[in-house]
PDB file of N, CA and C in Angstrom:
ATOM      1  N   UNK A   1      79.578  62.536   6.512  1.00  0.00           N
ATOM      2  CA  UNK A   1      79.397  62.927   5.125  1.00  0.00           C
ATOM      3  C   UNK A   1      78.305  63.980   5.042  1.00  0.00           C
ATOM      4  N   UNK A   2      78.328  64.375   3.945  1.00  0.00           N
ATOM      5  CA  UNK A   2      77.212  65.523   3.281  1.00  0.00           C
ATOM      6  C   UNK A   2      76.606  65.655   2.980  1.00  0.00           C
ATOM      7  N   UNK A   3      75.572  65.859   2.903  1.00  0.00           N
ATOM      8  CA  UNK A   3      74.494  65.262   1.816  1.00  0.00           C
ATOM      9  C   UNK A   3      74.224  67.121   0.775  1.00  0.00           C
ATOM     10  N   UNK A   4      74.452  66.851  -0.130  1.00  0.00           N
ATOM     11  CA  UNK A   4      74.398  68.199  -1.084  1.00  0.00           C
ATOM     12  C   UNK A   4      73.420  68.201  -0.925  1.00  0.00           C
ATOM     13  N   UNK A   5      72.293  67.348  -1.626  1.00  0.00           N
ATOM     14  CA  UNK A   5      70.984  67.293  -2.154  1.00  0.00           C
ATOM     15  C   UNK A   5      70.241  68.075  -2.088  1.00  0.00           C
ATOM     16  N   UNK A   6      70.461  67.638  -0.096  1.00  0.00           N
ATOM     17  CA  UNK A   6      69.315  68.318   0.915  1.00  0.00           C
ATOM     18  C   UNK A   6      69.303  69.799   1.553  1.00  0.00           C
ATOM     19  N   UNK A   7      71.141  70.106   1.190  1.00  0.00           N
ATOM     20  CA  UNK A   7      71.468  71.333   1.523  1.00  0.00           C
ATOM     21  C   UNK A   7      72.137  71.004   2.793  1.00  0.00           C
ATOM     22  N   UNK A   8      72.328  70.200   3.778  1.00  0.00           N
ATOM     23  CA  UNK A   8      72.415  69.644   4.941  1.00  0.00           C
ATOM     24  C   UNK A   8      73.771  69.517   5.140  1.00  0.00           C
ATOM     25  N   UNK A   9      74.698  70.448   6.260  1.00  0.00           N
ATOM     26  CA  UNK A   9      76.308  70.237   5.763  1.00  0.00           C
ATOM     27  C   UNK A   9      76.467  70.066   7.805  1.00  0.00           C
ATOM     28  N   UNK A  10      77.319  68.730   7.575  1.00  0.00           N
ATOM     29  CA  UNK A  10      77.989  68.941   8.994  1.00  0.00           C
ATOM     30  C   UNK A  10      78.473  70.191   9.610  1.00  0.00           C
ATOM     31  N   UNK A  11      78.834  70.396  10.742  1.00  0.00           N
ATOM     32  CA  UNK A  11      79.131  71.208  11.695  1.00  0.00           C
ATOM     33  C   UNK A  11      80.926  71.743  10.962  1.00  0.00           C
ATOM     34  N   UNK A  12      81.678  70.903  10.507  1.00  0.00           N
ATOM     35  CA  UNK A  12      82.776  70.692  10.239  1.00  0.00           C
ATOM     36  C   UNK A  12      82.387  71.485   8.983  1.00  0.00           C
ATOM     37  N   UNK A  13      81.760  71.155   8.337  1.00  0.00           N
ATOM     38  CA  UNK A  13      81.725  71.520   6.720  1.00  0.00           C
ATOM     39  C   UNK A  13      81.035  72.995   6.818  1.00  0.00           C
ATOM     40  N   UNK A  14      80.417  73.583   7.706  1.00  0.00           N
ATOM     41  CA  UNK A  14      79.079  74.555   7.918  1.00  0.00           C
ATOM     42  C   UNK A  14      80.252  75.984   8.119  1.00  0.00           C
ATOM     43  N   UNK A  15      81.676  75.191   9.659  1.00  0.00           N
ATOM     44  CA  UNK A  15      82.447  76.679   9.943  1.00  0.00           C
ATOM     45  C   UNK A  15      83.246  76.724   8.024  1.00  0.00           C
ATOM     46  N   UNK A  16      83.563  76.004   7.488  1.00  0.00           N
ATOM     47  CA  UNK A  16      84.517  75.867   6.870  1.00  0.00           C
ATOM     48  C   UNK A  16      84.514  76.645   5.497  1.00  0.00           C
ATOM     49  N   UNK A  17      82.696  76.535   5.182  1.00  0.00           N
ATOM     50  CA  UNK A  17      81.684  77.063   4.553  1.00  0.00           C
ATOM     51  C   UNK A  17      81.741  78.772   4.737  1.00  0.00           C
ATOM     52  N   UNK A  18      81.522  78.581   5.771  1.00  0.00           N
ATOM     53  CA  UNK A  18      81.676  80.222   6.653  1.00  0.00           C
ATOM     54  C   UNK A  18      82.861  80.952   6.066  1.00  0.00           C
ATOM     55  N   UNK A  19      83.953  80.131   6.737  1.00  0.00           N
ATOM     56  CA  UNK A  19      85.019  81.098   6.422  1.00  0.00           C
ATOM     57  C   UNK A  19      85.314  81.161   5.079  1.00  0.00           C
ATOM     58  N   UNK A  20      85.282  80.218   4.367  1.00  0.00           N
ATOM     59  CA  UNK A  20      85.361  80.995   2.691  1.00  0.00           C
ATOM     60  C   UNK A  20      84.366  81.965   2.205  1.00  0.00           C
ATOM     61  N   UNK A  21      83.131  82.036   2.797  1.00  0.00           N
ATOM     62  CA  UNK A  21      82.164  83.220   2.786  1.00  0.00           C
ATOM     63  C   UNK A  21      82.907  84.489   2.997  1.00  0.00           C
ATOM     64  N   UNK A  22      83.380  83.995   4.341  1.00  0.00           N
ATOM     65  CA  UNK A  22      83.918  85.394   4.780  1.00  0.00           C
ATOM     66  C   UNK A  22      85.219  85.657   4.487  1.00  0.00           C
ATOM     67  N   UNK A  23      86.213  84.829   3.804  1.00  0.00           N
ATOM     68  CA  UNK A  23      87.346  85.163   3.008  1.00  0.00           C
ATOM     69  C   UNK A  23      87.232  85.848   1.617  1.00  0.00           C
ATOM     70  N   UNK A  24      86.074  85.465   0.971  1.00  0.00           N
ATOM     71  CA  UNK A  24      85.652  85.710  -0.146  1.00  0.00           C
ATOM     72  C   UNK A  24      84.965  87.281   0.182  1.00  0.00           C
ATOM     73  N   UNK A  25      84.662  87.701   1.057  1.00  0.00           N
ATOM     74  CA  UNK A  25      83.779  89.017   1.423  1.00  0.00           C
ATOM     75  C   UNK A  25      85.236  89.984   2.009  1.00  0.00           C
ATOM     76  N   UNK A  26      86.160  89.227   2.208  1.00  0.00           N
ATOM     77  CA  UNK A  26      87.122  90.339   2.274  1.00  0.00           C
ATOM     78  C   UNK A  26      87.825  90.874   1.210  1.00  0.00           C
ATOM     79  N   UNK A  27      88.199  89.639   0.451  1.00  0.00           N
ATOM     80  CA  UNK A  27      89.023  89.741  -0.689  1.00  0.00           C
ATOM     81  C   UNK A  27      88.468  90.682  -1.538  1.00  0.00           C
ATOM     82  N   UNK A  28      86.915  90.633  -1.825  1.00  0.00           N
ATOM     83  CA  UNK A  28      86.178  91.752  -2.573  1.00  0.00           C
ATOM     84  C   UNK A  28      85.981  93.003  -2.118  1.00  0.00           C
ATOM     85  N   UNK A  29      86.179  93.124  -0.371  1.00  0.00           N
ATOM     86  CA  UNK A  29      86.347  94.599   0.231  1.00  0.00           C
ATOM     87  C   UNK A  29      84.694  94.783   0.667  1.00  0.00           C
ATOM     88  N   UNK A  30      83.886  93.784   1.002  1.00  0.00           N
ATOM     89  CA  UNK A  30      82.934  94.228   1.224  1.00  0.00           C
ATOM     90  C   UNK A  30      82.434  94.020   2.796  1.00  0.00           C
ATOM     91  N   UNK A  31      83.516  93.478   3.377  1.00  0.00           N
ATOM     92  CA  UNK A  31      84.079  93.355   4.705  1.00  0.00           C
ATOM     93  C   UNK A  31      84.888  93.714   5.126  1.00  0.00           C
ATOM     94  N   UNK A  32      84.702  94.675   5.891  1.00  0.00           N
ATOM     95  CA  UNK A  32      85.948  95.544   6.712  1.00  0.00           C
ATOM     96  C   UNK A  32      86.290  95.580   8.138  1.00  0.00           C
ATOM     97  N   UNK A  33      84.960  94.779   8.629  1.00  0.00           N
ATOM     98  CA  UNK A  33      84.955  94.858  10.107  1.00  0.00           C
ATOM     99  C   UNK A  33      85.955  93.947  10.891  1.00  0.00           C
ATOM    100  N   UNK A  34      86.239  92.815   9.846  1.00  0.00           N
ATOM    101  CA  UNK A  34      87.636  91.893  10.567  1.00  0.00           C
ATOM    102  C   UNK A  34      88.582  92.612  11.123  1.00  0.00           C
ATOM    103  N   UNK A  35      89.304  93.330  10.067  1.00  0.00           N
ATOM    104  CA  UNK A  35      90.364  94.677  10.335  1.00  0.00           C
ATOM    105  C   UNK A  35      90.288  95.339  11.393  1.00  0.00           C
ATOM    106  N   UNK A  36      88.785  96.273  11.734  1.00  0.00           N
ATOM    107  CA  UNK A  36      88.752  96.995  12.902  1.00  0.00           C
ATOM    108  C   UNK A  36      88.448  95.807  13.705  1.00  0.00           C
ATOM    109  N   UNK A  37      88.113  94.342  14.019  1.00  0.00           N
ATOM    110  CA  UNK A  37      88.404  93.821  15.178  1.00  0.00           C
ATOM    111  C   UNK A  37      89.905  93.719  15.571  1.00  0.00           C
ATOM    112  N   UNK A  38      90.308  93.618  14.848  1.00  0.00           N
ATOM    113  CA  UNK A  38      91.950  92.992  14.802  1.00  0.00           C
ATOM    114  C   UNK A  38      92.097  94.656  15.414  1.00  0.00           C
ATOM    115  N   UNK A  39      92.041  95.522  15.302  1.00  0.00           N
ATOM    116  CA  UNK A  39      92.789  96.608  15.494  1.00  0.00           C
ATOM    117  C   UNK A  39      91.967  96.937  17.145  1.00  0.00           C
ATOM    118  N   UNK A  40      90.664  96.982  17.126  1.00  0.00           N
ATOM    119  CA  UNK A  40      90.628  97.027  19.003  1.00  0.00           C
ATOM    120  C   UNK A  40      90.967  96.019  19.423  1.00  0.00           C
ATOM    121  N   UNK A  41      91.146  94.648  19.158  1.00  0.00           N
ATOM    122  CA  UNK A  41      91.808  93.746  19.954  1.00  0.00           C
ATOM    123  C   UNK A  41      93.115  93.965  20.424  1.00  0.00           C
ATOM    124  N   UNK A  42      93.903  94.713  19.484  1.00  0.00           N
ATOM    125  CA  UNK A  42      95.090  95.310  19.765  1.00  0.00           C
ATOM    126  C   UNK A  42      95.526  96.401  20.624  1.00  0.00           C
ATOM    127  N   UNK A  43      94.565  97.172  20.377  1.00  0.00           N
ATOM    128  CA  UNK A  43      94.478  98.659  21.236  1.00  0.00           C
ATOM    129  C   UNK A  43      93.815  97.815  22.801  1.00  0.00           C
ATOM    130  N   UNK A  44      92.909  96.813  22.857  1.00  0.00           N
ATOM    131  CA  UNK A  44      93.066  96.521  24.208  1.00  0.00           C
ATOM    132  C   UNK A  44      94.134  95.795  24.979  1.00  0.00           C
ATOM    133  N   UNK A  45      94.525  94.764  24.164  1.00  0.00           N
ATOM    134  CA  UNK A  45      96.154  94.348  24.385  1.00  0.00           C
ATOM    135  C   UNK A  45      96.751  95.193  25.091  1.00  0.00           C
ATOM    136  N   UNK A  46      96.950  96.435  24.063  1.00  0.00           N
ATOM    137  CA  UNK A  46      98.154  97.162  24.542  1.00  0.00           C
ATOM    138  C   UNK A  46      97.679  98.297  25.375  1.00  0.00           C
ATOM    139  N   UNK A  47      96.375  98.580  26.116  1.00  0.00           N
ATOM    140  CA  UNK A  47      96.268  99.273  27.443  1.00  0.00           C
ATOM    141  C   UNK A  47      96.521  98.790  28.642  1.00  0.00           C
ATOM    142  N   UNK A  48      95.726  96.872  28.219  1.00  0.00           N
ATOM    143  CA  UNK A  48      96.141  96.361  29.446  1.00  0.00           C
ATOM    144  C   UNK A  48      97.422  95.900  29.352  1.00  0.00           C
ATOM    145  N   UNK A  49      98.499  96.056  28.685  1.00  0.00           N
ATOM    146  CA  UNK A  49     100.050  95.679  28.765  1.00  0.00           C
ATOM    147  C   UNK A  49     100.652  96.510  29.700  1.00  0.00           C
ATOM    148  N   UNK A  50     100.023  97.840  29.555  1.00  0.00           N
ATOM    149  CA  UNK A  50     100.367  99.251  29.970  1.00  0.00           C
ATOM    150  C   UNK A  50      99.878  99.879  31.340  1.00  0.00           C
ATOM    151  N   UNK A  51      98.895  99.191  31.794  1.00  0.00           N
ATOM    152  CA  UNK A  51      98.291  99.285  32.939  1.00  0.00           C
ATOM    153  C   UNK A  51      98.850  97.955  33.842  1.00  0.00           C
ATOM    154  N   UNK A  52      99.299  96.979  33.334  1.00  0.00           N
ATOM    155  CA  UNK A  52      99.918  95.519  33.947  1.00  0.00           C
ATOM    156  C   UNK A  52     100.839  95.781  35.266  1.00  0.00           C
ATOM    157  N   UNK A  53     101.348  95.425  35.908  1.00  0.00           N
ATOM    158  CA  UNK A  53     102.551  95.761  36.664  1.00  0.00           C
ATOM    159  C   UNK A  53     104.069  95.480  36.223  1.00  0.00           C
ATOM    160  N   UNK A  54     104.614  95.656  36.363  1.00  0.00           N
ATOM    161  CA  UNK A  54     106.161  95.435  35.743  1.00  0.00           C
ATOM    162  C   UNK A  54     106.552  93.885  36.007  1.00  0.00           C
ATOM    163  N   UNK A  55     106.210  93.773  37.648  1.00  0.00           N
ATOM    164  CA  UNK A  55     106.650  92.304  37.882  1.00  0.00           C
ATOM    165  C   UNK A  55     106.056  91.404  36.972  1.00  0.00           C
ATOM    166  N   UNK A  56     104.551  92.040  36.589  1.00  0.00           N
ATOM    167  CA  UNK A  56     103.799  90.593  36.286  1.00  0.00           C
ATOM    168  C   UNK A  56     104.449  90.333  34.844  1.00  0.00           C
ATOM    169  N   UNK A  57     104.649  91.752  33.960  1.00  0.00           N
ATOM    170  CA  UNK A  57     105.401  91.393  32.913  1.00  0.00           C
ATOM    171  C   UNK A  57     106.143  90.881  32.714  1.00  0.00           C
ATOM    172  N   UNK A  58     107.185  90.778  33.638  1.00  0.00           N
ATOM    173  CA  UNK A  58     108.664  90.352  33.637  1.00  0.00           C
ATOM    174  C   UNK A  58     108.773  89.223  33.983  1.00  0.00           C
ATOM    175  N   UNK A  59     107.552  88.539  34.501  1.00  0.00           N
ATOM    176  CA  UNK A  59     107.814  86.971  34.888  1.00  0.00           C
ATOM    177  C   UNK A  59     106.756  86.782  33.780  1.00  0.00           C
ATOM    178  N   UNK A  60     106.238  87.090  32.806  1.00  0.00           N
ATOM    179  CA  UNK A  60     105.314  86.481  31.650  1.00  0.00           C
ATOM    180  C   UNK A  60     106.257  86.265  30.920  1.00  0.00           C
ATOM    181  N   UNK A  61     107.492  87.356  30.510  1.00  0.00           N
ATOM    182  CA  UNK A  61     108.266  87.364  29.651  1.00  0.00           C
ATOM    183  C   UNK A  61     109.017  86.361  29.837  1.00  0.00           C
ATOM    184  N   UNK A  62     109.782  86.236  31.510  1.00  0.00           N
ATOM    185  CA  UNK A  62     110.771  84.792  31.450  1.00  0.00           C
ATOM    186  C   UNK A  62     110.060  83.790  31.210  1.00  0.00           C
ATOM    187  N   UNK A  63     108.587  83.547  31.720  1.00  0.00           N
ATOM    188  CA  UNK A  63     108.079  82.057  31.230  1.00  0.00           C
ATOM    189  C   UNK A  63     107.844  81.941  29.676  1.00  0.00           C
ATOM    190  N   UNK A  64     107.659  82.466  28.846  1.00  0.00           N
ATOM    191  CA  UNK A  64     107.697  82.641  27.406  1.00  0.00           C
ATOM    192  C   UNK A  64     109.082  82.248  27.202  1.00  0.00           C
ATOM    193  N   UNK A  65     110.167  82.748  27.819  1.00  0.00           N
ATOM    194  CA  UNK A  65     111.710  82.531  27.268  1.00  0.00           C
ATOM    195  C   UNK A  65     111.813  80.901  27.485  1.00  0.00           C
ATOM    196  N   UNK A  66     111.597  80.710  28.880  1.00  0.00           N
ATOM    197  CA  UNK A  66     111.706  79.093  28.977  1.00  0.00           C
ATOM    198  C   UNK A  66     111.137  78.036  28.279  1.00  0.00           C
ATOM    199  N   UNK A  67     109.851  78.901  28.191  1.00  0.00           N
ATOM    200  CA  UNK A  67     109.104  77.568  27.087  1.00  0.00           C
ATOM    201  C   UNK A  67     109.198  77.778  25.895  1.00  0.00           C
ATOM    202  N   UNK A  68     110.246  78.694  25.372  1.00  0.00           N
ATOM    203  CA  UNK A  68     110.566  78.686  23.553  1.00  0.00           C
ATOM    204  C   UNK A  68     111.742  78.196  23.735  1.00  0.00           C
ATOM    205  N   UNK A  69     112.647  77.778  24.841  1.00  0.00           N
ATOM    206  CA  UNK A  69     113.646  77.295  25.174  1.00  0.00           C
ATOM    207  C   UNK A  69     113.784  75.519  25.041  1.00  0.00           C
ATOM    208  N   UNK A  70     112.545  75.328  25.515  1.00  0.00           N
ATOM    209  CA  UNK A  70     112.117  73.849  25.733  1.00  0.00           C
ATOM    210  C   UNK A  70     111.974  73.443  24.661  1.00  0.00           C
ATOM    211  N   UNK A  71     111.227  74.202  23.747  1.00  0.00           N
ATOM    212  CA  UNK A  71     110.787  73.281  22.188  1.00  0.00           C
ATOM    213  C   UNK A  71     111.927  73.300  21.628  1.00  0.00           C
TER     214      UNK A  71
END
């Protein structure tokens, strides 16, 4: 539990806290930096996809097929 009083918020309650901070700081536009993470996370994705070897791709891809196969 919580205690308001004291200001004192579990670990659980503290990220949860956070992210409506930081949902609330996007929605108003006064956070932009999520976006450009999301976008070099992507641009590194896709160098190292591109630098990968073919084999290694091609057996990532069949194990992905099998295990969307399984569920």
């Amino acid at each position: 539990m919580t205690d308001v009083s004291s200001g004192v918020l579990s670990p659980e309650d503290a990220r949860i806290q956070q992210a409506a901070d930081n949902a609330v700081r996007v929605l108003n536009g006064e956070q932009a930096k999520f976006a450009s993470a999301k976008r070099r996370l992507a641009d590194a994705l896709r160098i190292v996809t591109r630098e990968a070897p073919l084999h290694s791709l091609v057996i990532a891809f069949l194990l992905g097929v099998l295990i969307a196969k399984r569920r």
